[in-house]
N, C-alpha and C. Protein backbone atom coordinates (compact mmCIF):
# COMPACT_ATOMS: atom_id res chain seq x y z
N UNK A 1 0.83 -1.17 0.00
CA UNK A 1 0.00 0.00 0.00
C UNK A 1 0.89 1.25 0.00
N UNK A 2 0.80 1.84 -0.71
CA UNK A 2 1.35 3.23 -1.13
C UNK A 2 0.98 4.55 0.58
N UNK A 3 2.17 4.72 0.51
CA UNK A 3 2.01 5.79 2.02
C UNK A 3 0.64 6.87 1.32
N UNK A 4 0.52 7.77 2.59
CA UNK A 4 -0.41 8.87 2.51
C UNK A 4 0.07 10.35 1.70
N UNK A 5 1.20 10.59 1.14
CA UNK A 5 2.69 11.70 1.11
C UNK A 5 2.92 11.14 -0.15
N UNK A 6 3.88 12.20 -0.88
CA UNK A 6 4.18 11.59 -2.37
C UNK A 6 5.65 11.55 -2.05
N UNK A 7 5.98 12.38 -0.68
CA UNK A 7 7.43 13.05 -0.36
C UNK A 7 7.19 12.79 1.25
N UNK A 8 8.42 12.33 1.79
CA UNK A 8 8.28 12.64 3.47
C UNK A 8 8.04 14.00 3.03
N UNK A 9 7.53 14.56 4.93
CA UNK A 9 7.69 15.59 5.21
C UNK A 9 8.46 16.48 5.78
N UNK A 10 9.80 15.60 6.49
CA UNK A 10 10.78 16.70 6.96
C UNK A 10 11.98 16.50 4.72
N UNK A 11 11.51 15.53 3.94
CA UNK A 11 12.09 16.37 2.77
C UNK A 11 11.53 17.71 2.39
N UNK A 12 10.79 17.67 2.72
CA UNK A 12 10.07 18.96 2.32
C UNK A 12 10.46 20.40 2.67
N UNK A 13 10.70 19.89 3.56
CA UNK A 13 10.79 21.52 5.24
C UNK A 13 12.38 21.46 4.23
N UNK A 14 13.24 20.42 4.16
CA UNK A 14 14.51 20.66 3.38
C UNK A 14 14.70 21.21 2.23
N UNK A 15 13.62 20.83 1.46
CA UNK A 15 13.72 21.39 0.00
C UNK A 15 12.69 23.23 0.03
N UNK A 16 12.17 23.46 0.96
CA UNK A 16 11.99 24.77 1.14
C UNK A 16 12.41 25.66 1.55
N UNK A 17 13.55 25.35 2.47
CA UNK A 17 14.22 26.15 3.33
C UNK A 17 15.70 26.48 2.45
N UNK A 18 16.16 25.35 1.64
CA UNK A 18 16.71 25.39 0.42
C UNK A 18 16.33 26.44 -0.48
N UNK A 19 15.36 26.47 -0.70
CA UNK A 19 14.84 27.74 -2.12
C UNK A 19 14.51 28.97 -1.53
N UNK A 20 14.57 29.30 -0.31
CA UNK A 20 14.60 30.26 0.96
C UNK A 20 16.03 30.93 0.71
N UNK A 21 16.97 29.50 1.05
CA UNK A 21 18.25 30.50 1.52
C UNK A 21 19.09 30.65 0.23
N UNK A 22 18.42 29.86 -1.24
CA UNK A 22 19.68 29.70 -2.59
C UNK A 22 19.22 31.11 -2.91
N UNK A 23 18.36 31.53 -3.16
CA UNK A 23 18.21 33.31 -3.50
C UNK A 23 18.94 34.38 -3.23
N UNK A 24 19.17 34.61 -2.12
CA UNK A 24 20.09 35.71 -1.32
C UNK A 24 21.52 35.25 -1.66
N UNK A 25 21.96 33.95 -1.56
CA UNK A 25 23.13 33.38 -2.38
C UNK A 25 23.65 33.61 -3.89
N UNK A 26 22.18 33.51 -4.43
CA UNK A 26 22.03 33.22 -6.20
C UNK A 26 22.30 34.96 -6.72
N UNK A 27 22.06 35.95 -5.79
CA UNK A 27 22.02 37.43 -5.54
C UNK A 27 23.64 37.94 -5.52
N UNK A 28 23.52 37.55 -4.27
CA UNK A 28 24.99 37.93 -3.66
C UNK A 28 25.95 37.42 -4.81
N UNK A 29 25.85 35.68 -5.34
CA UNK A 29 27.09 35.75 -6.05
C UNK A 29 26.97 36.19 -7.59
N UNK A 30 25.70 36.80 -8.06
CA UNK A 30 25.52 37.41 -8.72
C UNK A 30 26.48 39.12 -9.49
N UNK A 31 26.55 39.46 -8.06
CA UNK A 31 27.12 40.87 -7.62
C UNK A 31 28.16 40.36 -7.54
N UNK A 32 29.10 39.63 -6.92
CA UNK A 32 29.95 39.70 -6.75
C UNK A 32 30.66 38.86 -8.00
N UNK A 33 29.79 38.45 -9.31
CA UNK A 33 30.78 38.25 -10.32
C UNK A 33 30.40 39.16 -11.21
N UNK A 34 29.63 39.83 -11.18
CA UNK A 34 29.94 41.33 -11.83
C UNK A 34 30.85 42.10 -11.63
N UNK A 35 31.55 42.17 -9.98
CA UNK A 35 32.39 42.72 -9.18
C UNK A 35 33.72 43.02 -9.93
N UNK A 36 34.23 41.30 -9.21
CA UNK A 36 35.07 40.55 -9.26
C UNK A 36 34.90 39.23 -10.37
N UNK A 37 34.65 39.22 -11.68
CA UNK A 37 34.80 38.32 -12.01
C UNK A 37 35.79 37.07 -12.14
N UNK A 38 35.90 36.05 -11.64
CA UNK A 38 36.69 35.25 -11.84
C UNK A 38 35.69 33.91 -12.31
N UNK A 39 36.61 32.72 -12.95
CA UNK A 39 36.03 31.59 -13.13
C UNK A 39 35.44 30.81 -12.52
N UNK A 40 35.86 31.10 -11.11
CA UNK A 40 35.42 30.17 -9.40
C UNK A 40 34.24 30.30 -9.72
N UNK A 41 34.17 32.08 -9.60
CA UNK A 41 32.23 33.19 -9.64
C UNK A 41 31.47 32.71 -10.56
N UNK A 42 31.75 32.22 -11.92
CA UNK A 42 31.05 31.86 -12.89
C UNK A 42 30.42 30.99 -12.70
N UNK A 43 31.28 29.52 -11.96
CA UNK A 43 31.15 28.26 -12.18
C UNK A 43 30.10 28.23 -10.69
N UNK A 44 30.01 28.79 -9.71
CA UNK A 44 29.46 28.87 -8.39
C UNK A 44 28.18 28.98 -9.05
N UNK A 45 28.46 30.55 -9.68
CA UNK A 45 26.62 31.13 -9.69
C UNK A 45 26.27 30.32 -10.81
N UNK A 46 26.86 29.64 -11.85
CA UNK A 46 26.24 28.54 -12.75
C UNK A 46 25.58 27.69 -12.04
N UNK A 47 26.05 27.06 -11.04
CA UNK A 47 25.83 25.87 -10.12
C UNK A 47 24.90 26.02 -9.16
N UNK A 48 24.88 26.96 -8.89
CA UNK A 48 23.50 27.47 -7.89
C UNK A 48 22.36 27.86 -8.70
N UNK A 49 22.25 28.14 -10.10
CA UNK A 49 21.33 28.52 -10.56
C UNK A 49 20.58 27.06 -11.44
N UNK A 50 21.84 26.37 -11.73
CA UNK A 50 21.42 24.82 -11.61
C UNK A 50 20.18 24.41 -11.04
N UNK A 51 21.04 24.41 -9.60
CA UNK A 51 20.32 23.60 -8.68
C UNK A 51 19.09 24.11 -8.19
N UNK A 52 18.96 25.44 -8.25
CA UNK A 52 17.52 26.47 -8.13
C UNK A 52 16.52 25.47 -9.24
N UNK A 53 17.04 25.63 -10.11
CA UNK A 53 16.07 25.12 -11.35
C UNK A 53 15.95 23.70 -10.85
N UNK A 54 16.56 23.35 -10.85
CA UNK A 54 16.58 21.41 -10.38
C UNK A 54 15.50 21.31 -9.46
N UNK A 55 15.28 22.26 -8.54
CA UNK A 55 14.75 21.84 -6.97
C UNK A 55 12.98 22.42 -7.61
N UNK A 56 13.01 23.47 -8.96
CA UNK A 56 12.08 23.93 -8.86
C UNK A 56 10.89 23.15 -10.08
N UNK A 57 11.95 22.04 -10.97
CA UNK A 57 11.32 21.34 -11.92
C UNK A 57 11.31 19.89 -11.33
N UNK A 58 11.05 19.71 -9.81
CA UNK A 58 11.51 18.40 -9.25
C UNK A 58 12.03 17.39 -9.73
N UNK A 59 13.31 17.81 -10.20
CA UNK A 59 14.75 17.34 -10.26
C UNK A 59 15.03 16.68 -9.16
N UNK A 60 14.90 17.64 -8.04
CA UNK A 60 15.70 16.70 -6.50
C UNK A 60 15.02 16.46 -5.76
């Protein structure tokens, strides 16, 4: 028999609190490779904007 949930619920509280705190991140390193560009900055805010999308097309 198939549970009551399609997802636990403390994944949940994880995957929200996630798309809470990747914003202000996805921001910040935004600015700061406009700043300071380097390749690190590129490959970071590539990777966070990834995983934004991932978490938001339930990818993860």
């Amino acid at each position: 028999m198939k549970g009551r949930w399609r997802y636990h619920p403390f994944y949940l509280k994880i995957r929200f609190g996630a798309l809470q705190l990747i914003i202000p991140f996805i921001v910040f390193q935004f600015i700061r490779t406009i700043l300071f560009p380097t390749s690190f900055d590129v490959v970071l805010l590539s990777l966070l904007i990834l995983i934004y999308a991932a978490i938001l097309l339930d990818y993860i």
